[in-house]
Protein backbone atom coordinates (compact mmCIF):
# COMPACT_ATOMS: atom_id res chain seq x y z
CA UNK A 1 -19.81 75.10 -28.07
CA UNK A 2 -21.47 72.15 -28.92
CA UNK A 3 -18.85 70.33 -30.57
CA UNK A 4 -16.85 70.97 -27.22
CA UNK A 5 -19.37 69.52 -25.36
CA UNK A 6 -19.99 66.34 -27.80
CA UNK A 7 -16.45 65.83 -27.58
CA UNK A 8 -15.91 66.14 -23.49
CA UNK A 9 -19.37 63.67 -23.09
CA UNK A 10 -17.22 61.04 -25.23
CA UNK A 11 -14.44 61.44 -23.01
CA UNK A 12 -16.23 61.24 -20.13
CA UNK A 13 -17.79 58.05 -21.34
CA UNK A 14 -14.73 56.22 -22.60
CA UNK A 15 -13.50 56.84 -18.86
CA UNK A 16 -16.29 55.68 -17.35
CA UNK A 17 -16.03 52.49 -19.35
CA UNK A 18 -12.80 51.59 -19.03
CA UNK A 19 -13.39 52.40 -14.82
CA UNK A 20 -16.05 49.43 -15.32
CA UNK A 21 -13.72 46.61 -16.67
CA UNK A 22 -13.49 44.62 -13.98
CA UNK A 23 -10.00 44.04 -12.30
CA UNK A 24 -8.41 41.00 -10.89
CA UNK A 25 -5.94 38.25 -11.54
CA UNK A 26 -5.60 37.60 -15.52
CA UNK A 27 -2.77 34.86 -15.79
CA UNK A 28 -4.15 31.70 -16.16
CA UNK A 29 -1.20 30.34 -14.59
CA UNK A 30 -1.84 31.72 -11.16
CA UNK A 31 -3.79 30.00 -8.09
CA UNK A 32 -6.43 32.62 -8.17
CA UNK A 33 -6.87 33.16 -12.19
CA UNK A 34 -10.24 35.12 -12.76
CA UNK A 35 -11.33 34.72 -16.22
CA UNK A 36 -14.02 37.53 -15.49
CA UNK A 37 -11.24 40.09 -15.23
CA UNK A 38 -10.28 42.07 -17.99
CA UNK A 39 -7.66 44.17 -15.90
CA UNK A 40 -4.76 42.78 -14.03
CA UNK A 41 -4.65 44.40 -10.83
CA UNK A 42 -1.03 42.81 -9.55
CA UNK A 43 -2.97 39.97 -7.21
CA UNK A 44 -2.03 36.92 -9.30
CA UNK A 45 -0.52 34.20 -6.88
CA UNK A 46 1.56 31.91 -8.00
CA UNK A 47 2.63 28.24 -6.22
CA UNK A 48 6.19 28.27 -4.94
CA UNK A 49 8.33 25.75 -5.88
CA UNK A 50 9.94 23.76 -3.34
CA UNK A 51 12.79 25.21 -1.52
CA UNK A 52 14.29 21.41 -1.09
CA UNK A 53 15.70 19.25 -3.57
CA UNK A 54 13.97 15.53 -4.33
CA UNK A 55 17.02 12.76 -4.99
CA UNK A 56 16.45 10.00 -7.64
CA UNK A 57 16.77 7.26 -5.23
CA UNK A 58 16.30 6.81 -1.55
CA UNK A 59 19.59 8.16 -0.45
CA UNK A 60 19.30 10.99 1.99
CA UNK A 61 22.20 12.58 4.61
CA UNK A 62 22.57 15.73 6.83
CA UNK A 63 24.26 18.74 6.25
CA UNK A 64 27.13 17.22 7.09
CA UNK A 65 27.13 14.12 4.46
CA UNK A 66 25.85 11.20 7.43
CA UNK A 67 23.34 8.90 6.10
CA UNK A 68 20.42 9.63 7.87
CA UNK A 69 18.70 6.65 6.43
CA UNK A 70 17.39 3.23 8.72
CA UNK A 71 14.70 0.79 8.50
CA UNK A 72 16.70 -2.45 9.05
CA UNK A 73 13.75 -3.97 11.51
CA UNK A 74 11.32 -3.43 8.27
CA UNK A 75 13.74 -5.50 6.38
CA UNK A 76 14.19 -8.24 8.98
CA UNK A 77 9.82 -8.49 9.21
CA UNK A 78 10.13 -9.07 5.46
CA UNK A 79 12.99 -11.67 5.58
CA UNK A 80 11.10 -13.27 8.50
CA UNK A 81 7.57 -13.36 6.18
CA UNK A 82 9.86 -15.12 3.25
CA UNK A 83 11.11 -17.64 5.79
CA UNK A 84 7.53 -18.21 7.24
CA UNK A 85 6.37 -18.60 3.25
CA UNK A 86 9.23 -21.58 2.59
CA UNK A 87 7.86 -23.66 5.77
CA UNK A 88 4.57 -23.21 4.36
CA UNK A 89 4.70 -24.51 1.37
CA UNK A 90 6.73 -27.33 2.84
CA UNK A 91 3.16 -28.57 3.52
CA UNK A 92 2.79 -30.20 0.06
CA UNK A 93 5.30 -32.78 0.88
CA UNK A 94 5.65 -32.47 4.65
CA UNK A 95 3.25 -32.27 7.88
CA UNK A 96 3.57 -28.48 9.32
CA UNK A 97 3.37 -27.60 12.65
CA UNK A 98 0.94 -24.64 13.47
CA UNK A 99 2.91 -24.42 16.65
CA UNK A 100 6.16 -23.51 14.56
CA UNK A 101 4.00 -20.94 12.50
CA UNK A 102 3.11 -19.53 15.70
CA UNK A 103 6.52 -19.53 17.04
CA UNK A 104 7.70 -17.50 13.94
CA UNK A 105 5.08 -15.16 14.10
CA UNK A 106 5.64 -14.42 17.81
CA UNK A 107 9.66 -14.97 17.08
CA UNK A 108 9.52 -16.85 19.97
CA UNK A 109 13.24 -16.74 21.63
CA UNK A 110 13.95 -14.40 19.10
CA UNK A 111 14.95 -17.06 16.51
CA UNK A 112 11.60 -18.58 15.68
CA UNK A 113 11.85 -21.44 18.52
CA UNK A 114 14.91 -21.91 16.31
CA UNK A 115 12.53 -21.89 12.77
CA UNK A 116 14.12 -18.61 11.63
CA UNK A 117 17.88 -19.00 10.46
CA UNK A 118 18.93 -15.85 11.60
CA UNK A 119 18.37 -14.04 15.16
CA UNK A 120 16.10 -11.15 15.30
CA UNK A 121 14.67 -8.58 18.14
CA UNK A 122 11.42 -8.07 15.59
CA UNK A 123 8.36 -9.63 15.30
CA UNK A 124 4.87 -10.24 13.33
CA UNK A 125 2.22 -10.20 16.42
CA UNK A 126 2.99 -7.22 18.19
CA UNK A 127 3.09 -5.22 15.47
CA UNK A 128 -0.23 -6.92 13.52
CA UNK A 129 -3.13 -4.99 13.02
CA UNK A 130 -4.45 -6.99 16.87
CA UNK A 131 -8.59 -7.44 15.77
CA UNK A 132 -6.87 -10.07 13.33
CA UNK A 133 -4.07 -11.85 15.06
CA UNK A 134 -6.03 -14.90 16.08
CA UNK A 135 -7.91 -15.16 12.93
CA UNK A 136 -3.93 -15.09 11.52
CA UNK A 137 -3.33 -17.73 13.86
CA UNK A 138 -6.43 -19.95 13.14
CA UNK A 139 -5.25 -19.81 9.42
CA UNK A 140 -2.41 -21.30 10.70
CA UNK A 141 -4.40 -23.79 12.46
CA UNK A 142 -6.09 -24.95 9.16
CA UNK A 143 -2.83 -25.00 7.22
CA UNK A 144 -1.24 -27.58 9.57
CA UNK A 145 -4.88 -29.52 9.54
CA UNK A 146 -4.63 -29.16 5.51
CA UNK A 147 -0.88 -30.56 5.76
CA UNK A 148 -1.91 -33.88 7.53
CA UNK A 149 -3.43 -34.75 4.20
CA UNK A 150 -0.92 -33.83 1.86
CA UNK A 151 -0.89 -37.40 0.45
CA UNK A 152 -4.77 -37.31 -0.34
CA UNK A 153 -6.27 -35.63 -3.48
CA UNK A 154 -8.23 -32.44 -2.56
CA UNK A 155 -11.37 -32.66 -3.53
CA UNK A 156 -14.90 -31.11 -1.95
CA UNK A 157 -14.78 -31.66 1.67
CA UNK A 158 -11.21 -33.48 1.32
CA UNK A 159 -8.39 -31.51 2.23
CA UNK A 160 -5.19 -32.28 0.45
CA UNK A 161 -3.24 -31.36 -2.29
CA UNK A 162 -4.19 -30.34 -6.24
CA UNK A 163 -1.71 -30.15 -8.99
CA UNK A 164 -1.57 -27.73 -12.41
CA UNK A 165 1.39 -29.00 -14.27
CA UNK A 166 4.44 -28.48 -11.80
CA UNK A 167 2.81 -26.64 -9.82
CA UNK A 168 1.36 -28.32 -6.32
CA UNK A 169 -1.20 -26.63 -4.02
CA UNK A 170 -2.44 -27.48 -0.56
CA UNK A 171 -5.67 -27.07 -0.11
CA UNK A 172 -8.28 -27.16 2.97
CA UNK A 173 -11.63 -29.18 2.74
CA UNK A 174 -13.33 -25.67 1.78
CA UNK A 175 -10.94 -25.60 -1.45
CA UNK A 176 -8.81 -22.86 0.39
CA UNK A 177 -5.09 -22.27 -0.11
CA UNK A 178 -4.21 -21.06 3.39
CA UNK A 179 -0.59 -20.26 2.90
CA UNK A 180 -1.61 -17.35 0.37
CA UNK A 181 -3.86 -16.18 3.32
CA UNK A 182 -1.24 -15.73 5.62
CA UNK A 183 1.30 -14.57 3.05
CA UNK A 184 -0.84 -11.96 1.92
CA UNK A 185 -2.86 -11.69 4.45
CA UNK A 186 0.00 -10.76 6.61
CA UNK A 187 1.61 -8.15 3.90
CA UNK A 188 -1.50 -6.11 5.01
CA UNK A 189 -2.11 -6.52 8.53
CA UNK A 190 1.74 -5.65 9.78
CA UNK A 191 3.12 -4.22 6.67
CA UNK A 192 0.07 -1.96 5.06
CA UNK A 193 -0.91 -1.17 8.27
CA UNK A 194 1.73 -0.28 10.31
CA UNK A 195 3.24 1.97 6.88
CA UNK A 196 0.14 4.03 6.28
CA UNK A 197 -1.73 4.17 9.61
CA UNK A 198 0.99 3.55 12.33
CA UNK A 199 3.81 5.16 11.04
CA UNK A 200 2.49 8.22 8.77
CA UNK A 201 -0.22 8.20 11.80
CA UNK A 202 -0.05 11.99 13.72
CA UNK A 203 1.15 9.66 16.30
CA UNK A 204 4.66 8.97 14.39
CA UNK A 205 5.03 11.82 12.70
CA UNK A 206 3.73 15.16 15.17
CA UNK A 207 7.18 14.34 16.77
CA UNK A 208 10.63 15.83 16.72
CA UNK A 209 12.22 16.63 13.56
CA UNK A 210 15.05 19.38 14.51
CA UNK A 211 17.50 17.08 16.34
CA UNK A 212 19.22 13.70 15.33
CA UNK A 213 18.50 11.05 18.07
CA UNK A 214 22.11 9.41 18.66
CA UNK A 215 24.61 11.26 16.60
CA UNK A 216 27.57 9.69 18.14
CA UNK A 217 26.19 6.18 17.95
CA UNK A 218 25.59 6.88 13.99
CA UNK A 219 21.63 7.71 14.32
CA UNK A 220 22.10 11.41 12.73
CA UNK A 221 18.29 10.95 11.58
CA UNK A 222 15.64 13.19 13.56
CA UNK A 223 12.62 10.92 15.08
CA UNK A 224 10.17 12.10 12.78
CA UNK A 225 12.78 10.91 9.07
CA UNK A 226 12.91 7.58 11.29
CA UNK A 227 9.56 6.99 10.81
CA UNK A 228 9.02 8.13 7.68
CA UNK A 229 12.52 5.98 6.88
CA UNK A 230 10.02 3.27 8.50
CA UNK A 231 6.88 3.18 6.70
CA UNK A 232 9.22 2.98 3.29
CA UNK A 233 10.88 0.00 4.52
CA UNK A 234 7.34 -1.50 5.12
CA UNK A 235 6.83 -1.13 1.73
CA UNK A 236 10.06 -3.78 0.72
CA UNK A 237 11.64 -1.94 -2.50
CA UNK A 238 15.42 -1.16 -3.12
CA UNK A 239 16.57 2.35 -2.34
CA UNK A 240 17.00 2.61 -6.09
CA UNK A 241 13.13 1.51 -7.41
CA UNK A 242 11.30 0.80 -9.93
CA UNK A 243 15.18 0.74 -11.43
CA UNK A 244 15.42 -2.10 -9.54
CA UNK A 245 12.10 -4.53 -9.50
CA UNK A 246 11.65 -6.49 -6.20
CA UNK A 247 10.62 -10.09 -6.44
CA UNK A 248 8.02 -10.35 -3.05
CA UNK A 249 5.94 -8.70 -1.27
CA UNK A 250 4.52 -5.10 -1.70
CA UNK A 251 7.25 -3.98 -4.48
CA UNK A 252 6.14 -7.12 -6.71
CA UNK A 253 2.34 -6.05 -7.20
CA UNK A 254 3.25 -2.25 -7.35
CA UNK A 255 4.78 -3.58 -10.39
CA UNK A 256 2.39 -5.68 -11.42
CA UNK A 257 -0.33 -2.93 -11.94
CA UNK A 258 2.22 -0.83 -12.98
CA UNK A 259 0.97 -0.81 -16.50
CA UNK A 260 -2.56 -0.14 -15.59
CA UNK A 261 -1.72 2.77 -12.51
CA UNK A 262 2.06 3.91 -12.90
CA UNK A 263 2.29 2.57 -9.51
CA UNK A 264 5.90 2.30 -9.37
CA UNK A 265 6.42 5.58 -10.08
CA UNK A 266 3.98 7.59 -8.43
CA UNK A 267 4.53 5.42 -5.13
CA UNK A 268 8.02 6.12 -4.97
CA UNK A 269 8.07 9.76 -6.42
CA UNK A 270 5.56 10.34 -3.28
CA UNK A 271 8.30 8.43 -0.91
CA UNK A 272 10.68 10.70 -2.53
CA UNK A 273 9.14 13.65 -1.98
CA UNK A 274 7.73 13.21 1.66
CA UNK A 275 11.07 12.59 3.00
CA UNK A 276 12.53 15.48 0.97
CA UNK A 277 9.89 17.60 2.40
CA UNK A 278 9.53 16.30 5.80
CA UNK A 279 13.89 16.96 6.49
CA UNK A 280 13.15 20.62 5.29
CA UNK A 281 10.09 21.38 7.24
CA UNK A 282 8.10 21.16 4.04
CA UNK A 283 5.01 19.42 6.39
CA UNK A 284 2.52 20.53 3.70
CA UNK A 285 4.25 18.75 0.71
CA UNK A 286 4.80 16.12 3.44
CA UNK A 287 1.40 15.60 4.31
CA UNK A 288 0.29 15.25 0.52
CA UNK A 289 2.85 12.81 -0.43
CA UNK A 290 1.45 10.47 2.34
CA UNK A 291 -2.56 11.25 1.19
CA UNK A 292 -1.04 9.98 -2.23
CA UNK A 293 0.68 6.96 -1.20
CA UNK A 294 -2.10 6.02 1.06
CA UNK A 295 -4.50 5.78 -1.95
CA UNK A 296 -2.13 4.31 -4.37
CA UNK A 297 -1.43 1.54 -2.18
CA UNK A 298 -5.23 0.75 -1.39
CA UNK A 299 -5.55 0.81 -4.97
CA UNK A 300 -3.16 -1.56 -5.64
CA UNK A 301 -4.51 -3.83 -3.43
CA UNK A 302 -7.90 -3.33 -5.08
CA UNK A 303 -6.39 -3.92 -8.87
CA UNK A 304 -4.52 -6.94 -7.78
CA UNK A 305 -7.73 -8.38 -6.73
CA UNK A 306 -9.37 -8.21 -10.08
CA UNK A 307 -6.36 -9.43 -11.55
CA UNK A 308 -7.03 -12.22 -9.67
CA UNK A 309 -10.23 -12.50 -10.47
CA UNK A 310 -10.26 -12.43 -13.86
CA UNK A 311 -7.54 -15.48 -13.87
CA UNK A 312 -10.25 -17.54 -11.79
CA UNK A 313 -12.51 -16.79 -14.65
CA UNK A 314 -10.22 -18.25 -17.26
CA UNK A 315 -9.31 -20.81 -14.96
CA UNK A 316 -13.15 -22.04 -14.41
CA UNK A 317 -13.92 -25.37 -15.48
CA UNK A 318 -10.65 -25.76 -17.29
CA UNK A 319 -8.55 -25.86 -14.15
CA UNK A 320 -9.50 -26.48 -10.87
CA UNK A 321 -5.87 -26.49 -8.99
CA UNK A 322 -5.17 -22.70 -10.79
CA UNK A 323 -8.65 -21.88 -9.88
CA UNK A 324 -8.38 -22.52 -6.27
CA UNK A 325 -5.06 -21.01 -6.03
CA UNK A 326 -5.71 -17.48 -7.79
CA UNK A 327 -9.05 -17.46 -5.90
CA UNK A 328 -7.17 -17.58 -2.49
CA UNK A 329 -4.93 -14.89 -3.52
CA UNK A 330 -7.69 -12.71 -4.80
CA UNK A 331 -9.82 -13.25 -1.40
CA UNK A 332 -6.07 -11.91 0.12
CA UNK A 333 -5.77 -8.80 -1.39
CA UNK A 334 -9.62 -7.78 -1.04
CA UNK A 335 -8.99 -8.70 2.66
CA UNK A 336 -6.41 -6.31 2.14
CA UNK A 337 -8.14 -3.11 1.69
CA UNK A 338 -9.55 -2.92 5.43
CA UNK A 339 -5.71 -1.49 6.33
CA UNK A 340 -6.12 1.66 4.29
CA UNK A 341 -6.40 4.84 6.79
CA UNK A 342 -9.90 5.58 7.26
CA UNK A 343 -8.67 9.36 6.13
CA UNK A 344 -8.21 8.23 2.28
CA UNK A 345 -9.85 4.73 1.64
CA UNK A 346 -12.44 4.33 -0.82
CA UNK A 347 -14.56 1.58 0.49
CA UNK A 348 -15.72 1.84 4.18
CA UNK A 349 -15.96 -1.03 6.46
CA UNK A 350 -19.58 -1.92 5.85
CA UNK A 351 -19.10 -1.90 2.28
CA UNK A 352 -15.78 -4.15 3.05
CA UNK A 353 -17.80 -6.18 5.36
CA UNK A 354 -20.60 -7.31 2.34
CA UNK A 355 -17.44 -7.71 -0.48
CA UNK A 356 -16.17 -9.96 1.74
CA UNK A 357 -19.50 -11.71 2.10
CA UNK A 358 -19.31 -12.57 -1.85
CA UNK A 359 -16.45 -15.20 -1.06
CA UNK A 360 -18.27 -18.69 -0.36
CA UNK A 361 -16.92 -20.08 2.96
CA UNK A 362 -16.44 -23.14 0.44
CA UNK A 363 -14.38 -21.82 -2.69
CA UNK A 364 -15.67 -25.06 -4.68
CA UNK A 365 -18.76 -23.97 -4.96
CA UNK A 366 -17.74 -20.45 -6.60
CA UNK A 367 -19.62 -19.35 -9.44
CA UNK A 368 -19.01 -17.70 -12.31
CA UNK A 369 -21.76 -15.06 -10.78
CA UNK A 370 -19.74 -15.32 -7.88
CA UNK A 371 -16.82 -13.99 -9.31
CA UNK A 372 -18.29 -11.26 -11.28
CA UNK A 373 -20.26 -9.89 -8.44
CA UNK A 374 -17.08 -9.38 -6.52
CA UNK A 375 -15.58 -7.46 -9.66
CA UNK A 376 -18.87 -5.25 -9.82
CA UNK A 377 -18.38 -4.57 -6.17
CA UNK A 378 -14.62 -3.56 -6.58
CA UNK A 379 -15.29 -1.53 -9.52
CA UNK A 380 -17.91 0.57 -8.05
CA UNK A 381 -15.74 1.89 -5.43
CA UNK A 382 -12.02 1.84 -7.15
C-alpha cells in the first residue's frame, strides 16, 4: 500500500508540474514571441506578407495594362529651376535682372516674360512654401545687386566676383553666393515641401483611390496614385533609379550620401512600395513608406550639409573663392531641413532657428569655430 501511494504522489506531482509551465507563443519568429513560455499554446502571430507585388522601377498600370503613371508638371518645375540656374550664373559675365528672376519664378505669361524657352501652365511661387517667398525674392534682389559688380574683385564689403582655377563665383559684399541660395534654397521650399508635406499631407492622400479620374482622356490613375505619382516627381529621378543617376537636383545628393545612408535605395524602395501599396489599399504599408521617405530625405539634407562643411574646412585659408562657394551651399541645405513634416523631423524649429544663427550674416568672417559649431549642432540631432 505504500508503494501505491509513493507511486500515485509522483504522478500527481509530475502533473502538477507540467500544468505550471507556462504557455504562450514560443517561435521567435512571431510578432508576439514570449521567451517566458515553455508551452506553445497555438497564439503565435505572424506578419503577412503583402498581398501586392512591388515593380523594380516606377512603372505602374491598371488591371487593364493603362499606365496609370503622371507627374509631367513636377518635371516642368524642375526644367524651369535648371533654366532659372543658367540665367544665374550668367551673372559672372553679365548684369541680371531680378525682375527676370521674378518673372520666372512667377512664370509670368506662362513663358517666363519670355525667359523660359518653353511654355508652361506651372509655376515656383504658388506652390513655395509662402513664409519664404519674399525672402526667395530678396535673394534675388541681392543677386542682381551682386551682378552689377561682376567686373570688380570680391573682397570684404565688395561684391563681385572670386575665381578657383576655372571656376568663377559671384559673390555679395557679405561673401555670399546667392545663386546657390535660390538653387537650393528653392529645391526645398517647392520641391521638399510640397513632396513630403503637401502631397503625402492627409490633405492629398485621404482622397479617392477606387476610381480613375478621366479614363477616356487617358487619366486611368485614381486621385489619391496622382498624388503619390506627384510627390515622386518632386523628387526629380528617372522611373528606373539609382540604375540611372540624375545629374541635378534632389536625385544628385541622394546619391551623393549614398555611400554613407543607402539613400538611393531605401528612398526609392519606399517610393516603390507606397505606390504598390497605396493602388491595393495597402494604406498601412502606405503610410510607412512615406514616414521613411520623410526622414531619409531630411537626412539627406542634413548629411549634405556637413559635407559641405567639412570642404569649407579644407578650403580655409587655402582658398577663399571654394570657401565661399561650399559655405553658401552648406548654409542651403541646413536651410533646408525646416521643410521636413513636423510628424518625422529631427530638429524642431527652435533648434533650426539657433543652427541657423551659427551662419555669420558676413561669411568672411567665418571661423574655423564657426564651422565646427554648426557640425556639433547637426550631429546632435541627425
Amino acid at each position: 500500500m505504500q508503494t501505491r501511494s509513493l507511486i500515485l504522489a509522483i504522478i500527481s506531482g509530475a502533473v502538477l508540474l507540467s500544468s505550471c509551465k507556462k504557455e504562450g507563443c514560443t517561435d521567435p519568429n512571431a510578432l508576439n514571441y514570449d521567451s517566458n513560455a515553455k508551452k506553445d499554446n497555438g497564439s503565435c502571430v505572424f506578419e503577412s506578407e503583402p498581398v501586392y507585388n512591388i515593380p523594380s522601377s516606377y512603372n505602374f498600370t491598371d488591371a487593364n495594362g493603362n499606365n496609370t503613371v503622371s507627374y509631367s508638371g513636377q518635371t516642368e518645375r524642375l526644367d524651369q529651376l535648371e533654366e532659372m540656374v543658367a540665367l544665374m550664373d550668367l551673372g559672372t559675365t553679365t548684369i541680371v535682372n531680378a525682375q527676370d528672376l521674378k518673372d520666372m519664378f512667377a512664370n509670368t505669361n506662362g513663358d517666363g516674360n519670355g525667359n523660359f524657352t518653353f511654355n508652361s501652365t506651372k509655376q515656383f511661387r504658388d506652390k513655395c512654401f509662402a513664409p519664404d517667398v519674399q525672402l526667395f525674392e530678396s535673394w534675388m534682389d541681392s543677386l542682381a545687386v551682386s551682378s552689377l559688380s561682376n567686373g570688380t574683385t570680391a573682397s570684404e564689403g565688395q561684391a563681385g566676383t572670386v575665381t578657383s582655377g576655372t571656376s568663377t563665383y559671384l559673390l555679395g559684399a557679405n561673401g555670399i553666393e546667392y545663386n546657390e541660395l535660390i538653387e537650393k534654397g528653392l529645391m526645398g521650399a517647392v520641391f521638399m515641401y510640397q513632396s513630403l508635406n503637401v502631397y503625402f499631407g492627409s490633405g492629398k492622400m485621404d482622397v479617392d483611390n477606387t476610381s480613375a479620374v478621366d479614363p477616356t482622356n487617358g487619366k486611368y490613375y485614381t486621385t489619391m496614385e496622382h498624388h503619390f505619382d506627384e510627390a515622386f516627381g518632386y523628387f526629380g529621378v528617372d522611373p528606373s533609379f539609382p540604375s540611372i543617376i540624375p545629374t541635378r537636383f534632389w536625385g544628385k545628393y541622394c546619391n551623393s550620401q549614398n555611400a554613407i545612408l543607402n539613400s538611393n535605395a531605401d528612398m526609392m524602395d519606399n517610393f516603390l512600395k507606397g505606390r504598390a501599396a497605396l493602388s491595393s489599399s495597402m494604406y498601412s504599408d502606405r503610410d510607412e513608406a512615406i514616414a521613411a521617405i520623410r526622414r531619409e530625405w531630411e537626412e539627406i539634407s542634413a548629411y549634405q550639409t556637413i559635407s559641405y562643411i567639412d570642404q569649407a574646412i579644407g578650403y580655409f585659408g587655402t582658398d577663399q573663392a571654394k570657401f565661399l562657394h561650399v559655405l553658401s551651399e552648406a548654409y542651403a541645405f541646413a536651410w533646408n531641413l525646416r521643410y521636413a513634416p513636423t510628424e518625422t523631423r529631427k530638429m524642431t524649429a527652435t533648434e533650426h532657428t539657433a543652427l541657423m544663427a551659427l551662419f555669420n550674416d558676413n561669411f568672411w568672417s567665418m571661423t574655423i569655430v564657426d564651422l565646427n559649431n554648426i557640425k556639433a549642432a547637426i550631429n546632435a540631432k541627425y
